[in-house]
C-alpha atoms as a PDB file:
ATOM      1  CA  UNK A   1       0.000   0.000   0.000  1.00  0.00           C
ATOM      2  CA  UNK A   2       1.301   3.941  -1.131  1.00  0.00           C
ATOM      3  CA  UNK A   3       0.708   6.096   1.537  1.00  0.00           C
ATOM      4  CA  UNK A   4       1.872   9.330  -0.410  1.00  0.00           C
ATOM      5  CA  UNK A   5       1.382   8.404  -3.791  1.00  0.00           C
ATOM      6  CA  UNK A   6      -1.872  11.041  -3.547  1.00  0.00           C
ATOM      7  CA  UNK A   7       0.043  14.104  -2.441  1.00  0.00           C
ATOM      8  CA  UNK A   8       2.417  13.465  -4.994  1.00  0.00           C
ATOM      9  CA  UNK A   9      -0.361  14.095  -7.260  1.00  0.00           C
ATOM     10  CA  UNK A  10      -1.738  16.816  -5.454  1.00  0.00           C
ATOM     11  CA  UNK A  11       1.492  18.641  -6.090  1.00  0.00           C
ATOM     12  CA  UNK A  12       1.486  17.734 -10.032  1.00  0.00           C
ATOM     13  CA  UNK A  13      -1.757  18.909 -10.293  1.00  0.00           C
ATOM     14  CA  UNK A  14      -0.998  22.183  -8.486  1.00  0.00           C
ATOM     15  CA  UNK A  15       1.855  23.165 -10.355  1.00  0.00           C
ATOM     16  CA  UNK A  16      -0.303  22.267 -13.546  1.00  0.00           C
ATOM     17  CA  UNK A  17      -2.600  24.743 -12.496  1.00  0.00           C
ATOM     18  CA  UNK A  18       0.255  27.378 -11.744  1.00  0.00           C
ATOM     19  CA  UNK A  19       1.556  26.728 -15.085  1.00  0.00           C
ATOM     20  CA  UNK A  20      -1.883  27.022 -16.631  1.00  0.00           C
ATOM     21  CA  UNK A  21      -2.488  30.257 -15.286  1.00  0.00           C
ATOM     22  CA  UNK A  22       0.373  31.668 -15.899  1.00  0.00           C
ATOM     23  CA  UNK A  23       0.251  30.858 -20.013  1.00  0.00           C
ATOM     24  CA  UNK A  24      -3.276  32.168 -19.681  1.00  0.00           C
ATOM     25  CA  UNK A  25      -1.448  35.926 -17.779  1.00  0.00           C
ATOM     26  CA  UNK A  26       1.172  35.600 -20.317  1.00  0.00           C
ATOM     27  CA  UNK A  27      -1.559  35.253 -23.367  1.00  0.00           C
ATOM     28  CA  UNK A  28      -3.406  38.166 -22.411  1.00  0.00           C
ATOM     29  CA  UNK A  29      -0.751  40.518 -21.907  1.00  0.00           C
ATOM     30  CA  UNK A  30       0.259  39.258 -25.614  1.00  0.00           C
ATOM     31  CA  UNK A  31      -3.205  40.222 -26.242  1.00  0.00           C
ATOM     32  CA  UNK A  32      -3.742  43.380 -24.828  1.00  0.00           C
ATOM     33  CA  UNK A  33      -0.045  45.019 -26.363  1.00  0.00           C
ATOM     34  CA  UNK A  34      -1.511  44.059 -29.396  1.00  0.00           C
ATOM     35  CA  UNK A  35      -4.727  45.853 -29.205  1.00  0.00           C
ATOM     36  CA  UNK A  36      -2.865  48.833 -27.837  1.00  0.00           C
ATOM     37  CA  UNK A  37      -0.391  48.805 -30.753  1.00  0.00           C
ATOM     38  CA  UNK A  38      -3.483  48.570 -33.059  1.00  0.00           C
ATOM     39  CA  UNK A  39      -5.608  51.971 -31.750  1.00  0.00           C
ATOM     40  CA  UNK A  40      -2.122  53.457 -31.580  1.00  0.00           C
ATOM     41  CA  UNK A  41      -1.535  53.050 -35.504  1.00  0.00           C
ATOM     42  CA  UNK A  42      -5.157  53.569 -36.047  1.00  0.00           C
ATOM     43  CA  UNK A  43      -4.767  57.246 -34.295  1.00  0.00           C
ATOM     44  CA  UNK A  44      -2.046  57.470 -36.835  1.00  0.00           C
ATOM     45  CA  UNK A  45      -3.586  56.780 -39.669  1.00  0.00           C
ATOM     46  CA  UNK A  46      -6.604  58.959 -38.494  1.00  0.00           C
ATOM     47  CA  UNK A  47      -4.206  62.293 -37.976  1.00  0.00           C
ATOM     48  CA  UNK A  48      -2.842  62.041 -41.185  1.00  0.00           C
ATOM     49  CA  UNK A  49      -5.904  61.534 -42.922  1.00  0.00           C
ATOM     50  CA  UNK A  50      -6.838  64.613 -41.214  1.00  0.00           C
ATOM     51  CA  UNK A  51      -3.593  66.417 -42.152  1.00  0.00           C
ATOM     52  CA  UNK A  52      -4.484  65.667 -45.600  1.00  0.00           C
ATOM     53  CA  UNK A  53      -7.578  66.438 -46.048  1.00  0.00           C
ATOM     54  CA  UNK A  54      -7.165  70.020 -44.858  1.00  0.00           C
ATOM     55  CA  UNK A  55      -4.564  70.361 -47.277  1.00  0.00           C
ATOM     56  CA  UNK A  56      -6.945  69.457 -50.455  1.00  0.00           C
ATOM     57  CA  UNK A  57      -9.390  71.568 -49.006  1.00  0.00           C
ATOM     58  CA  UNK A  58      -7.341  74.673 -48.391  1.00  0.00           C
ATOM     59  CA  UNK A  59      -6.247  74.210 -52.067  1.00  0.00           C
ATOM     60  CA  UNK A  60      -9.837  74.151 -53.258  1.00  0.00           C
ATOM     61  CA  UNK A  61     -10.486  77.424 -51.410  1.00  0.00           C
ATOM     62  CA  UNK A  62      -7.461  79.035 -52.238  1.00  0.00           C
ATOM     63  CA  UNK A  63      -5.939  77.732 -55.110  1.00  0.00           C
ATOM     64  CA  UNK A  64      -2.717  77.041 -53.266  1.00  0.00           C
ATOM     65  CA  UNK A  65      -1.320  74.974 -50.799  1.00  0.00           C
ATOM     66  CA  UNK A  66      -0.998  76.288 -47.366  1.00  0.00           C
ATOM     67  CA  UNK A  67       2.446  77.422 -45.759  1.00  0.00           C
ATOM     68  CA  UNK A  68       2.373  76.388 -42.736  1.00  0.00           C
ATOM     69  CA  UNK A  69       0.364  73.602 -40.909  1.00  0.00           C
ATOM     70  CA  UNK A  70      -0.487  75.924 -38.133  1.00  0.00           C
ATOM     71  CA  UNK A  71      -2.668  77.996 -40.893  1.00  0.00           C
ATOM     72  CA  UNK A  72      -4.371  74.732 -41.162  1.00  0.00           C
ATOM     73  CA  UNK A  73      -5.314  74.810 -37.397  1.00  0.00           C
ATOM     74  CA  UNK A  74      -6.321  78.581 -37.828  1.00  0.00           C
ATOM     75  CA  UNK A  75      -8.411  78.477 -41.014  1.00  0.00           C
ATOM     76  CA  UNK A  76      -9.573  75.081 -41.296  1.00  0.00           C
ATOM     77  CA  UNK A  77     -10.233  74.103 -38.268  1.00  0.00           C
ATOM     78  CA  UNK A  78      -7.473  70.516 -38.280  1.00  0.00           C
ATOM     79  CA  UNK A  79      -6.627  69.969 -34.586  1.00  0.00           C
ATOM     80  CA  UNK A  80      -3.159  68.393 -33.872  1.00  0.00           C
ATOM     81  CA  UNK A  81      -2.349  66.489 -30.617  1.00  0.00           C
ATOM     82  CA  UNK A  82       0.893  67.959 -30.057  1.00  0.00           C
ATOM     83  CA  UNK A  83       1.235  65.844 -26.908  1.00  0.00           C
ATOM     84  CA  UNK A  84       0.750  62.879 -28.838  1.00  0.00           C
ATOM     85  CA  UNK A  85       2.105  63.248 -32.260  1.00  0.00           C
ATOM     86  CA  UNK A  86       4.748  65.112 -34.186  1.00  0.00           C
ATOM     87  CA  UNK A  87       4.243  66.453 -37.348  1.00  0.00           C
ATOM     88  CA  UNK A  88       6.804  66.948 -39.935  1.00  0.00           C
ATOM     89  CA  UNK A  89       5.245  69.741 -42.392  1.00  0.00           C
ATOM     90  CA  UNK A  90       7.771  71.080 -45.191  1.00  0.00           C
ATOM     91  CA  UNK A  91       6.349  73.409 -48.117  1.00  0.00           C
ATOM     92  CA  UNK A  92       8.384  73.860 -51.413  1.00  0.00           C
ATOM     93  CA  UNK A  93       6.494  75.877 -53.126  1.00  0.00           C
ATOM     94  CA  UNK A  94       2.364  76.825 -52.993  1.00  0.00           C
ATOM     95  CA  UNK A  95       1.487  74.876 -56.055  1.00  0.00           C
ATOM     96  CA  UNK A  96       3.748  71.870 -55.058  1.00  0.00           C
ATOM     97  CA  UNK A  97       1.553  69.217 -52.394  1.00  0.00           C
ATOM     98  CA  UNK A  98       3.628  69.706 -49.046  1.00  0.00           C
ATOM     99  CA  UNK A  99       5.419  66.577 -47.877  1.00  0.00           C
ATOM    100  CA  UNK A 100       3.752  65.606 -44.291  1.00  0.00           C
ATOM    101  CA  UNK A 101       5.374  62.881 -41.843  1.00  0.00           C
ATOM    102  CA  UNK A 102       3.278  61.954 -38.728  1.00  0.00           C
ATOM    103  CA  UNK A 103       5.103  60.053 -35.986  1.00  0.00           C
ATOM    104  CA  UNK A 104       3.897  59.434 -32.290  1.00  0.00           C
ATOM    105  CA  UNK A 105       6.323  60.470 -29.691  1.00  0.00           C
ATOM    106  CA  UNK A 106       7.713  58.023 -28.178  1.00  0.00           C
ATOM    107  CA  UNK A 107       8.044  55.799 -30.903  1.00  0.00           C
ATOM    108  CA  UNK A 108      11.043  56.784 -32.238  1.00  0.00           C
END
């Protein structure tokens, strides 16, 4: 007759369960910097879109590209999270589209 051989399982099965719940900890913090990396390039793709279409609709108005994106903000009403992003807004000439870079700080 065993006289241990059930706490020897009682210890398998409670280190199966530690390990269990840790792959399950481990899966959703996979999960969750995931979704966060997702609405963080979605923001992204949202300010630039915005960026953008200010632009074609300043040259509509005017006939000209605008000089600064600031102007933007002023006459068009595009609202920048400067805590959030950085925008990169160069102008060559008025009838040349101004190159535009969006980054999140932070990200490099």
């Amino acid at each position: 007759m065993h006289l241990y051989r059930q706490k020897k399982s009682v210890r398998w099965g409670i280190f199966a369960s530690l390990a269990l719940f840790a792959a399950a900890v481990l899966a959703a913090a996979f999960l969750l910097q995931k979704t966060t990396d997702s609405a963080s390039a979605e923001r992204k793709k949202q300010m630039e879109a915005a960026i953008h279409k200010s632009i074609v609709s300043c040259y509509a108005v005017e006939g000209q590209y605008p000089e600064s994106l600031e102007y933007l903000e002023k006459h068009y009403g595009l609202s920048v999270d400067r805590d959030r992003f950085v925008v990169e807004y160069s102008v060559f000439a008025s009838n040349l589209y101004p190159a535009v870079q969006v980054a999140e700080r932070g990200n490099g």
